[in-house]
N, C-alpha and C. Protein backbone atom coordinates (compact mmCIF):
# COMPACT_ATOMS: atom_id res chain seq x y z
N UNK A 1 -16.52 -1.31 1.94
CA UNK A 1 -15.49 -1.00 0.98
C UNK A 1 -15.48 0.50 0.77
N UNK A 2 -14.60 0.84 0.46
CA UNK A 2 -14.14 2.45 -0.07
C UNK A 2 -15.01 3.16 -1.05
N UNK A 3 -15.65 3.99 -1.22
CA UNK A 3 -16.11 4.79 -2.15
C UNK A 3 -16.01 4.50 -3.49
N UNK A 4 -14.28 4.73 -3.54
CA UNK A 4 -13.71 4.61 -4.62
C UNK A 4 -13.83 3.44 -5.49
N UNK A 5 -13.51 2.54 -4.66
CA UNK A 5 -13.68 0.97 -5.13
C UNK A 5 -15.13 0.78 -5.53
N UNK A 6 -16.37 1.08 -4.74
CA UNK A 6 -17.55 0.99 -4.94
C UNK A 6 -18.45 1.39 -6.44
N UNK A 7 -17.37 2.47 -6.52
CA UNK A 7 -17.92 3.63 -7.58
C UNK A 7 -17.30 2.89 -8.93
N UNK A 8 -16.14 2.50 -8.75
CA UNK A 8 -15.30 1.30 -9.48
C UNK A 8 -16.80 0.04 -10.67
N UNK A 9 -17.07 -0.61 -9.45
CA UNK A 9 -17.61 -1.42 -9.67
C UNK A 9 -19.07 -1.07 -10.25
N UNK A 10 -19.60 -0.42 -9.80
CA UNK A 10 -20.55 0.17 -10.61
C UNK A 10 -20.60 0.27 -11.66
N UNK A 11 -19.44 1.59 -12.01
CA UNK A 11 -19.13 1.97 -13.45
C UNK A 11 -19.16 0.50 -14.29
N UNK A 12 -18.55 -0.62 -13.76
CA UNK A 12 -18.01 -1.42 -14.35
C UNK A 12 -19.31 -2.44 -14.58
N UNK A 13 -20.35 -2.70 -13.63
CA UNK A 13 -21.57 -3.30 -14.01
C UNK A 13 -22.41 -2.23 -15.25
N UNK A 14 -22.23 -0.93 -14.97
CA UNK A 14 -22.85 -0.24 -15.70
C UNK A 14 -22.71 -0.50 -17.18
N UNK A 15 -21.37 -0.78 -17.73
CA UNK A 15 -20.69 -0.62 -18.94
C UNK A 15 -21.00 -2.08 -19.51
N UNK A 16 -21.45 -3.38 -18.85
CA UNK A 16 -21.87 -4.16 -19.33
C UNK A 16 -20.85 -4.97 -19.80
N UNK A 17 -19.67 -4.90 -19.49
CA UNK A 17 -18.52 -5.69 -20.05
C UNK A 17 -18.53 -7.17 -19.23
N UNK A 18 -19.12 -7.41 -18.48
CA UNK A 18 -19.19 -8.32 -17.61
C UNK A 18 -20.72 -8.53 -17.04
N UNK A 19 -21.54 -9.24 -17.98
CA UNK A 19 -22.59 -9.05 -17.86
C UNK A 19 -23.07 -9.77 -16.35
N UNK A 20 -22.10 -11.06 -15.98
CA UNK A 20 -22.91 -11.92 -14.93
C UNK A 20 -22.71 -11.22 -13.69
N UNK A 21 -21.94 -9.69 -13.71
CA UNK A 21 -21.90 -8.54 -12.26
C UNK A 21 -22.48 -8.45 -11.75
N UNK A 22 -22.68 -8.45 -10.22
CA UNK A 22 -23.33 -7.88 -9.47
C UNK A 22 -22.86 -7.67 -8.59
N UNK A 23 -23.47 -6.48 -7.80
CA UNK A 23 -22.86 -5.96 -6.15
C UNK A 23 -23.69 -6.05 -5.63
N UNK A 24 -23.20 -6.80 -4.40
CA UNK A 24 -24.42 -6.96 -3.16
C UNK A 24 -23.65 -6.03 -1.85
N UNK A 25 -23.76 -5.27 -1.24
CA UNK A 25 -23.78 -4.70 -0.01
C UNK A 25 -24.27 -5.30 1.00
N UNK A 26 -23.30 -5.74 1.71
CA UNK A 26 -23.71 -6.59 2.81
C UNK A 26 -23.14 -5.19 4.20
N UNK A 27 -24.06 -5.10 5.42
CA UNK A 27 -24.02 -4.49 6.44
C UNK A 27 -23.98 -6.27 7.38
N UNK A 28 -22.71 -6.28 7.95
CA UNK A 28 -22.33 -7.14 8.67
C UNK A 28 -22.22 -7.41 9.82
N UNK A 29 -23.04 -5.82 10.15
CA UNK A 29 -23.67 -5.91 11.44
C UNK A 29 -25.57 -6.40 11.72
N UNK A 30 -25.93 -6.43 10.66
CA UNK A 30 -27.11 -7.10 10.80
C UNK A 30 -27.21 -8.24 10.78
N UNK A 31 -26.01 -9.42 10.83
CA UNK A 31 -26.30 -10.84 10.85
C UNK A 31 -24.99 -11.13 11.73
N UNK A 32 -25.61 -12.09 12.44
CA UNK A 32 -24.30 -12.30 13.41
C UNK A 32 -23.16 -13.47 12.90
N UNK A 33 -23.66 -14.30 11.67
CA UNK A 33 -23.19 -15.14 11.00
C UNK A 33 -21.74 -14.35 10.18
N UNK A 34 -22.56 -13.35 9.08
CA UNK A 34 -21.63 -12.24 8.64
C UNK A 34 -20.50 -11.43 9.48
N UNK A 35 -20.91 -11.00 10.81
CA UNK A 35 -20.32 -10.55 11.52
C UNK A 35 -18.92 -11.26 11.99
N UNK A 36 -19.33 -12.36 12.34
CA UNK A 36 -18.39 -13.14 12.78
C UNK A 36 -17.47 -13.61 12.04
N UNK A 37 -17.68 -13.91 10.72
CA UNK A 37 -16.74 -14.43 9.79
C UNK A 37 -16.27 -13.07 9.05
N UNK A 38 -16.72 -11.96 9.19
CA UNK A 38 -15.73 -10.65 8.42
C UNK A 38 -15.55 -9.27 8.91
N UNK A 39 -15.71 -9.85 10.58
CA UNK A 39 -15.07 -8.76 11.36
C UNK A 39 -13.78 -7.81 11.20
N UNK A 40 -13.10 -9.03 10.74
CA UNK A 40 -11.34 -8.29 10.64
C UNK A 40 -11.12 -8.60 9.48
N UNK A 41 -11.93 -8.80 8.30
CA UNK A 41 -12.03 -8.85 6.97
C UNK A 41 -12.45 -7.85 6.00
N UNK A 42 -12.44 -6.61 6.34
CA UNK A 42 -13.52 -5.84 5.85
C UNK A 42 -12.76 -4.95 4.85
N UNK A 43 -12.29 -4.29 3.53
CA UNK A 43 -13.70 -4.88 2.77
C UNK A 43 -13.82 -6.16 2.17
N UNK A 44 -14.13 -6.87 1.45
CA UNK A 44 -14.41 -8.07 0.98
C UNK A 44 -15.38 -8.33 -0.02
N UNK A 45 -14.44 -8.85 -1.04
CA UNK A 45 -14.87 -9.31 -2.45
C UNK A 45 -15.22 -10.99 -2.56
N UNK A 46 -16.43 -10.99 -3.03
CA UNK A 46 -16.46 -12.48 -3.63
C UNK A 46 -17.22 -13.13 -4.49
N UNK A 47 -16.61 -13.80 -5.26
CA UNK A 47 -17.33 -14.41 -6.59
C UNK A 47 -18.60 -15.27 -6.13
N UNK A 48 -19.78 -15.09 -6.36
CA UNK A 48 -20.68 -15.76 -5.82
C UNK A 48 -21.19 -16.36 -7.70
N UNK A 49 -21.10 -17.72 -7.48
CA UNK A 49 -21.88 -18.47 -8.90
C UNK A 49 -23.36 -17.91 -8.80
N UNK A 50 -23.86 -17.99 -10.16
CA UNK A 50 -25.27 -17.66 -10.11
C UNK A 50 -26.13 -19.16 -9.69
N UNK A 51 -26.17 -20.24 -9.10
CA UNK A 51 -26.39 -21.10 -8.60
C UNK A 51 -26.05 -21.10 -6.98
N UNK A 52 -25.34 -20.41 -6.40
CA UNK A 52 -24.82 -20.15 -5.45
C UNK A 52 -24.06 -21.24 -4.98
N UNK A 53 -23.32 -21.70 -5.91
CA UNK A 53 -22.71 -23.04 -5.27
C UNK A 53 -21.11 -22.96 -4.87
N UNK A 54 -20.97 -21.99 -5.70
CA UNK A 54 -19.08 -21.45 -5.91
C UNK A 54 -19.29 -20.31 -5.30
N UNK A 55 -18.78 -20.16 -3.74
CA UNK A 55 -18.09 -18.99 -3.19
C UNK A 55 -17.21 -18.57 -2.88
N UNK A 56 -16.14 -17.45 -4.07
CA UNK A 56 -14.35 -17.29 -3.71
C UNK A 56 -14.17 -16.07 -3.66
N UNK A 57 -13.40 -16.26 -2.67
CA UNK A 57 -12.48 -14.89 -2.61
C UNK A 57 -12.18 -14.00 -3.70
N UNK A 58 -11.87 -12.71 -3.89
CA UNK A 58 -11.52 -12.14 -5.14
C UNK A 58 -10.27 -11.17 -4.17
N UNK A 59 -8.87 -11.30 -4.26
CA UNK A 59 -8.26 -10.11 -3.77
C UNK A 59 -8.59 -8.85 -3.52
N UNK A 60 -8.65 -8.31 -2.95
CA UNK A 60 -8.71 -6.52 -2.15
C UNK A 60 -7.98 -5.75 -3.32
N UNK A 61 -8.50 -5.13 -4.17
CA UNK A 61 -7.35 -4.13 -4.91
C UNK A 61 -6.73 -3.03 -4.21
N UNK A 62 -5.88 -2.56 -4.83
CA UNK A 62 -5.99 -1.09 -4.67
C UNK A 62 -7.16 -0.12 -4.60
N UNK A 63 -7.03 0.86 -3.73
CA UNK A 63 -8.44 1.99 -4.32
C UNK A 63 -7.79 2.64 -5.41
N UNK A 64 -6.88 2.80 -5.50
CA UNK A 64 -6.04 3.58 -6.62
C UNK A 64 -6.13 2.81 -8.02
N UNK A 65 -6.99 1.52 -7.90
CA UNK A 65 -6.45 0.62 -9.27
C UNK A 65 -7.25 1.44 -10.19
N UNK A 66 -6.48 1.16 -11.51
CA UNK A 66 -7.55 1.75 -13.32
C UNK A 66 -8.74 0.99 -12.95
N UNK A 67 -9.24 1.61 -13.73
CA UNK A 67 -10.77 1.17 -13.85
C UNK A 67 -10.61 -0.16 -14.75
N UNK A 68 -10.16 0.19 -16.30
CA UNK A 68 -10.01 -1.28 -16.73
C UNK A 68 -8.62 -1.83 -16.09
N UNK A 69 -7.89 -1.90 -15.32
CA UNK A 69 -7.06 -2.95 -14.89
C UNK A 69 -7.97 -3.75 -13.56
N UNK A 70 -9.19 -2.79 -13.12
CA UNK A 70 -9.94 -3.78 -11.78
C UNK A 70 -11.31 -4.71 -12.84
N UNK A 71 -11.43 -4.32 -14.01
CA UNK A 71 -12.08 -5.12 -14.64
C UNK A 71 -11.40 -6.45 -15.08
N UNK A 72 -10.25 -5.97 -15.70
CA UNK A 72 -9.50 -7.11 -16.07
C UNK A 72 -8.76 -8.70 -14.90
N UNK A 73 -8.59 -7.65 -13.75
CA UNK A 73 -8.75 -8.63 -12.58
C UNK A 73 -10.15 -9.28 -12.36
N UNK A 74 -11.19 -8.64 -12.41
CA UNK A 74 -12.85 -9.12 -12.10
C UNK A 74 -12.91 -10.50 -13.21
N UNK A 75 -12.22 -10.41 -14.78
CA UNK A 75 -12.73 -11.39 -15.89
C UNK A 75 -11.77 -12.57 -15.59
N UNK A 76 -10.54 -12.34 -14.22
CA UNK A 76 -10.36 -13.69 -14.38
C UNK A 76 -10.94 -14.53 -13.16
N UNK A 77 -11.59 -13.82 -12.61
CA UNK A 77 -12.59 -14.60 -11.05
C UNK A 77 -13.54 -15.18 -11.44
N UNK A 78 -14.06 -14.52 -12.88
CA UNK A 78 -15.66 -14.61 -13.14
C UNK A 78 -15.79 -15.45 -14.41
């Protein structure tokens, strides 16, 4: 993902408004499983349950999006 977006999300775990956040960085060249399923997917958001049972998609924003308008998209995934 973009810098921008990255730096996004941070801020946004940082601020605690969404406590169940997390970012995982996946390099999708170290698993060939990953690789294969998000070759031509890249970047890629997804709601992972803390049970790991629910895994969804979250739309691609803008890099340009507000900071609270990519939060306010994040509170309805989560």
């Amino acid at each position: 993902m973009c810098e921008g977006l990255q730096e996004k999300l941070e801020t946004i775990i940082q601020t605690g408004n969404i406590p169940s956040l997390k970012l995982e960085v996946r390099d999708i060249t170290t698993c060939d499983d990953w690789f294969i399923a998000y070759e031509y997917e890249v970047p890629t958001l997804f709601y992972r349950s803390e049970d790991g049972s629910d895994l969804r998609p979250i739309p691609r924003p803008s890099p340009r999006i507000t900071l609270q308008k990519f939060e306010q998209i994040l509170k309805t995934y989560i």
